[in-house]
Protein backbone atom coordinates (compact mmCIF):
# COMPACT_ATOMS: atom_id res chain seq x y z
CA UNK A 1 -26.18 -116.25 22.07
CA UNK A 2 -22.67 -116.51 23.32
CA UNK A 3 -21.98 -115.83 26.89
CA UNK A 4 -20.38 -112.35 25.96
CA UNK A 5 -23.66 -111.19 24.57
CA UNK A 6 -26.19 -112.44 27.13
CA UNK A 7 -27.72 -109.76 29.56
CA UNK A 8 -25.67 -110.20 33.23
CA UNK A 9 -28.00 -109.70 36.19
CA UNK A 10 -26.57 -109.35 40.01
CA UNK A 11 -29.04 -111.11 42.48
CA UNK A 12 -28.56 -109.12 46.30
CA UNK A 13 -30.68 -111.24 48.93
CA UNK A 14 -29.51 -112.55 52.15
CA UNK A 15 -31.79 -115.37 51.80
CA UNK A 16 -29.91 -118.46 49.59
CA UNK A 17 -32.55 -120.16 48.86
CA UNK A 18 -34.57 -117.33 46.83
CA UNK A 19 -31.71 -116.21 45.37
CA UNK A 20 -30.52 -119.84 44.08
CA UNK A 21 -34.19 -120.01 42.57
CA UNK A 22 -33.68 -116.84 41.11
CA UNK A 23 -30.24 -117.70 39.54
CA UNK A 24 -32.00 -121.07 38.44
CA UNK A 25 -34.89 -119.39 36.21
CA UNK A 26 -32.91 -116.24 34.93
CA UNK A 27 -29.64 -118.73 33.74
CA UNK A 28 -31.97 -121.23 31.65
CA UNK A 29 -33.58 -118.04 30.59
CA UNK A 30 -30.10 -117.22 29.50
CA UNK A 31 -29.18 -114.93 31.67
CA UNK A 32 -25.66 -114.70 33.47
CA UNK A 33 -26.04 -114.73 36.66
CA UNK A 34 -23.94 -113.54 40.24
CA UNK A 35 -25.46 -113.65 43.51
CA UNK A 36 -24.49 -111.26 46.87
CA UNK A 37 -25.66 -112.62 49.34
CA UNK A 38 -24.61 -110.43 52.50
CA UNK A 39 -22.54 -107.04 52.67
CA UNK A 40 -23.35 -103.55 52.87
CA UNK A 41 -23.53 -100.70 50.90
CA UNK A 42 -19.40 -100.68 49.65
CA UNK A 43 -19.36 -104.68 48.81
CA UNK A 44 -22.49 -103.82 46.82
CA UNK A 45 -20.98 -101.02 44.98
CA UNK A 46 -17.37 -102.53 44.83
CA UNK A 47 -19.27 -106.11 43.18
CA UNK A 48 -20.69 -104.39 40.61
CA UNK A 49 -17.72 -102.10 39.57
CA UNK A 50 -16.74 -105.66 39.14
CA UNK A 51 -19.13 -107.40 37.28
CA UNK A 52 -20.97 -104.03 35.57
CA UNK A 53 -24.15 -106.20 35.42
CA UNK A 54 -26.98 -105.23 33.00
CA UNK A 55 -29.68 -105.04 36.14
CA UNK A 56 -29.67 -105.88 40.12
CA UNK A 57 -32.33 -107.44 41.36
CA UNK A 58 -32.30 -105.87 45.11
CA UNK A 59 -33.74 -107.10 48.00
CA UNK A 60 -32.86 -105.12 51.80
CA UNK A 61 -30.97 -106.91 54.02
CA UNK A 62 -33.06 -105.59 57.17
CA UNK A 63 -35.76 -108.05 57.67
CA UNK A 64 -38.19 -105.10 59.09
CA UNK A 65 -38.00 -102.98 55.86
CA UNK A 66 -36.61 -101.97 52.47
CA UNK A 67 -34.25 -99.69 54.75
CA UNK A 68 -30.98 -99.44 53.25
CA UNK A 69 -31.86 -100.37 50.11
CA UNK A 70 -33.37 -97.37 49.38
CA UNK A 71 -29.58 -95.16 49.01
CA UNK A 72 -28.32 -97.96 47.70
CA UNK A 73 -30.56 -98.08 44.78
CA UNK A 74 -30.42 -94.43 44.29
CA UNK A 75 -26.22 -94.64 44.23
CA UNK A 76 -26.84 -97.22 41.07
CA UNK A 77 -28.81 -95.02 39.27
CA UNK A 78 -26.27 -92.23 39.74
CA UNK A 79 -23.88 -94.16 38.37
CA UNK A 80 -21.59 -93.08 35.50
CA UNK A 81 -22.93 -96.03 33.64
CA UNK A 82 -26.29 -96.15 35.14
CA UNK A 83 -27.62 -100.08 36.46
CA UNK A 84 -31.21 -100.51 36.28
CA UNK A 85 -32.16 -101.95 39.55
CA UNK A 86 -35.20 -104.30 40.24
CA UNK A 87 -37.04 -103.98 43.66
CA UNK A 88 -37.24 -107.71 45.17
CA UNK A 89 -38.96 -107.24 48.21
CA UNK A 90 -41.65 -109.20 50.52
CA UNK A 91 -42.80 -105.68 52.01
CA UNK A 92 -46.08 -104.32 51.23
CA UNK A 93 -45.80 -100.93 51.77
CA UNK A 94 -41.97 -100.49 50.73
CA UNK A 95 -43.32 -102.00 46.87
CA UNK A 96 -46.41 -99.59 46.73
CA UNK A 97 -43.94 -96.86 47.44
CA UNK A 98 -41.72 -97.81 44.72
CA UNK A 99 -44.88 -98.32 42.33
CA UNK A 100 -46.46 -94.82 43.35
CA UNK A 101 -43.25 -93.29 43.16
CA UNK A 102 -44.69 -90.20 44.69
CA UNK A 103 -41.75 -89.95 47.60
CA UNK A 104 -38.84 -88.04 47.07
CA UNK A 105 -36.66 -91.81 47.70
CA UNK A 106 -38.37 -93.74 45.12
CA UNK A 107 -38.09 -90.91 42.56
CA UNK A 108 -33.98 -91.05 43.31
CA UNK A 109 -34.29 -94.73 43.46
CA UNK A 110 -35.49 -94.84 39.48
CA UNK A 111 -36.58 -98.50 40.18
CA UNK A 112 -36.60 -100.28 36.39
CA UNK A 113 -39.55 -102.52 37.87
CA UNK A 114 -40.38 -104.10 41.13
CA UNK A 115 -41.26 -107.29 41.69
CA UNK A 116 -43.29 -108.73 45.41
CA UNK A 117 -42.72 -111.34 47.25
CA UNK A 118 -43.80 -114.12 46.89
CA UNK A 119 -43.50 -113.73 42.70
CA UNK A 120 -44.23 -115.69 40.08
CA UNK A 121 -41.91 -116.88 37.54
CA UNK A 122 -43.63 -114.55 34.65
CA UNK A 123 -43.25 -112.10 36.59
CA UNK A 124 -39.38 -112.34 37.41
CA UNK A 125 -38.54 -112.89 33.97
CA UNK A 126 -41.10 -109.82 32.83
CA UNK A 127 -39.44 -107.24 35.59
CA UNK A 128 -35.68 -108.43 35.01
CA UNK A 129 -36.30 -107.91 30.84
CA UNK A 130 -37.87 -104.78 31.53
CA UNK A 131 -34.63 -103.90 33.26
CA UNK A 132 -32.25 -105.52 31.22
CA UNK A 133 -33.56 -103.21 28.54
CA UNK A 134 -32.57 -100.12 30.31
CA UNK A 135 -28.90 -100.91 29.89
CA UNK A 136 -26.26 -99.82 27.93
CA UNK A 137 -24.03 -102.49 27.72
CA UNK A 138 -20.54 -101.94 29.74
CA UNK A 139 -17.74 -102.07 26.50
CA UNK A 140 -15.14 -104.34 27.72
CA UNK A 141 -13.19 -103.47 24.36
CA UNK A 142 -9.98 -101.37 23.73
CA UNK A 143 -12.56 -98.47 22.60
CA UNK A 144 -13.88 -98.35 25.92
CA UNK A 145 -11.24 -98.51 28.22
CA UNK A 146 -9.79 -95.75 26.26
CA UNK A 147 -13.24 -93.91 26.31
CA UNK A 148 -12.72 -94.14 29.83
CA UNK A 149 -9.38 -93.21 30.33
CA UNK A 150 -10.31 -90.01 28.97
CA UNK A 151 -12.79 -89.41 31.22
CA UNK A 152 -10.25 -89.92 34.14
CA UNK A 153 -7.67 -87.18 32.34
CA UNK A 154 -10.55 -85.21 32.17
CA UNK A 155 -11.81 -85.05 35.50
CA UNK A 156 -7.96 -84.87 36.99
CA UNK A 157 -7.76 -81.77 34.92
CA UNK A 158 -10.48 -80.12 35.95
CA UNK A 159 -9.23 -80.61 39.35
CA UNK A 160 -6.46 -79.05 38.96
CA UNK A 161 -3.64 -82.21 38.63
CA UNK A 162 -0.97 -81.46 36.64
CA UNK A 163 1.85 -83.65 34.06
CA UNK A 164 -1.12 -86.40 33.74
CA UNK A 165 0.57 -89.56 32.52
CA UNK A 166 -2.73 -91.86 30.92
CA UNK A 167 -2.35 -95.35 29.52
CA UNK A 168 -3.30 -96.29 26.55
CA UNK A 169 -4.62 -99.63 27.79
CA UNK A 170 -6.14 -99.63 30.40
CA UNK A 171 -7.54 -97.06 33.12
CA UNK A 172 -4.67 -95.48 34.86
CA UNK A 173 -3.04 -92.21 35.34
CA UNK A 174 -0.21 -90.89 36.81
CA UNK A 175 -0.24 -87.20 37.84
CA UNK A 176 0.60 -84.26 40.01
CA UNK A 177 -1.07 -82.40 42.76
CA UNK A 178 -0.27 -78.27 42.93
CA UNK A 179 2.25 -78.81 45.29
CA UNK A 180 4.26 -81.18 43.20
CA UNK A 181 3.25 -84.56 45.08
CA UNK A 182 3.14 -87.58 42.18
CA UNK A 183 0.17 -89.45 42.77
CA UNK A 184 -1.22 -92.78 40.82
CA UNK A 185 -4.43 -94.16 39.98
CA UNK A 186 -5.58 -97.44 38.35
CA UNK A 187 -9.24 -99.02 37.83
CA UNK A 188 -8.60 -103.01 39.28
CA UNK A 189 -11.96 -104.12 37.29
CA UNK A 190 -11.02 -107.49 39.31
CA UNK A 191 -11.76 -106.07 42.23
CA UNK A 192 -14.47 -103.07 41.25
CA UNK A 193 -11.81 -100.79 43.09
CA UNK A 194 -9.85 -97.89 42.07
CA UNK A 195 -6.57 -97.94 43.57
CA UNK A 196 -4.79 -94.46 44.84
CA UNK A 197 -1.17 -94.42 46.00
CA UNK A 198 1.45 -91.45 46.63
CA UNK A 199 4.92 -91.12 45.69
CA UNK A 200 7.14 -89.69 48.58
CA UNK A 201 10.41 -87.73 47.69
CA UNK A 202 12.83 -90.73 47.84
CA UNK A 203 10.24 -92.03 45.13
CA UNK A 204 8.58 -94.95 47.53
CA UNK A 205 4.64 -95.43 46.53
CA UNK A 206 2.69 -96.19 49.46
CA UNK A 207 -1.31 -96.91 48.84
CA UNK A 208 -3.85 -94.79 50.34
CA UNK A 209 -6.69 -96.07 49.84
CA UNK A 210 -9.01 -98.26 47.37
CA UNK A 211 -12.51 -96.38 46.39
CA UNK A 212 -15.34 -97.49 44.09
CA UNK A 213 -15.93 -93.50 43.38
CA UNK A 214 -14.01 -92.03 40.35
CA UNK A 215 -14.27 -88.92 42.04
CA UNK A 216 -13.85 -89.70 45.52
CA UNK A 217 -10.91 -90.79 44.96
CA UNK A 218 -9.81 -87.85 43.23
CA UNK A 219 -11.00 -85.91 45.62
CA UNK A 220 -8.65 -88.04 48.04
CA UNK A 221 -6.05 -86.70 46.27
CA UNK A 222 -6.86 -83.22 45.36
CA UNK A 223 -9.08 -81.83 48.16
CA UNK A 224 -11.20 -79.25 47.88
């Protein structure tokens, strides 16, 4: 299996030590592996724009409950490209939540499996294949950066931009808002950021803002 083929998994706990464990078992299982270990919600969502991992394995960062991680595991199952996402918790009650998924949360939070505190190593590699198996591969290829460069032109049209300007490599567009202002947008997979900037009249770009949101940045552009 070559290292394009294997299944990538994102490992989000503030704890090192777990989380070097984790990487150790999932990369001789032949997994690749990245680990977060602190940051909120937006250096969650901008790492995996980066990485477009086939699963997260997601602990919460508040040591009194799942907390947080509840939206945050809802936003990657509302993805465009949806990321199965693996409850890692040590709290009871958060887990049998997520297992009953009777509550409105763990219904939006669509976990793939979840997996207790302490865990067992049959069980880590049984709840991360279970996810992994959920995926659809993210195409890296020509096919699907032009895939989704069409999407962009699309949903700048329906917004009303006008003269969109696409490449044909890579995600990017140039276009104009309805009262003539040139904007630009690019997808920095690097970075899991898309870039906005505006032309003023003399023709000097000046950024205004990086979002992980296709459409919020849009939006950013084109209110309303």
């Amino acid at each position: 299996m070559t290292a394009a083929q294997r299944p990538s998994v994102l490992c989000v706990d503030n704890d090192r030590d777990i989380a070097e464990i984790v990487q150790a078992v999932l990369s001789d299982e032949g997994y690749a592996v990245s680990c977060l270990y602190d940051g909120d919600g937006d250096a969650l969502a901008r790492l995996v724009g980066q990485l477009e991992p086939d699963c997260v394995l997601l602990d919460g960062s508040d040591p009194s409950g799942y907390h947080e991680a509840w939206l945050e595991a809802a936003s990657l199952a509302t993805r465009r490209r949806q990321v199965p996402v693996v409850m890692f918790t040590a709290h009871a009650r958060d887990a049998a939540e997520a297992r009953k998924r009777t509550s409105q949360r763990a219904q939006a939070a669509d976990f793939a499996a979840v997996l207790s505190k302490p865990f067992h190593i049959d069980e880590l590699l049984e709840a991360v294949d279970m996810a992994t198996g959920r995926s659809v591969p993210f195409d890296r290829s020509h096919k699907g950066e032009t895939e989704r460069t069409r999407a962009l032109v699309d949903a700048l049209r329906a917004r009303g931009a006008k003269d969109i300007a696409p490449s044909k490599r890579r995600e990017w567009a140039t276009f104009a808002d309805a009262n003539g202002i040139l904007w630009q947008m690019y997808w920095w997979q690097l970075r899991g950021v898309y870039q906005l900037g505006r032309y003023d009249p003399e023709g000097v770009m000046r950024m205004m803002g990086q979002f992980t949101d296709r459409d919020a940045a849009i939006a950013a552009a084109i209110p309303g």
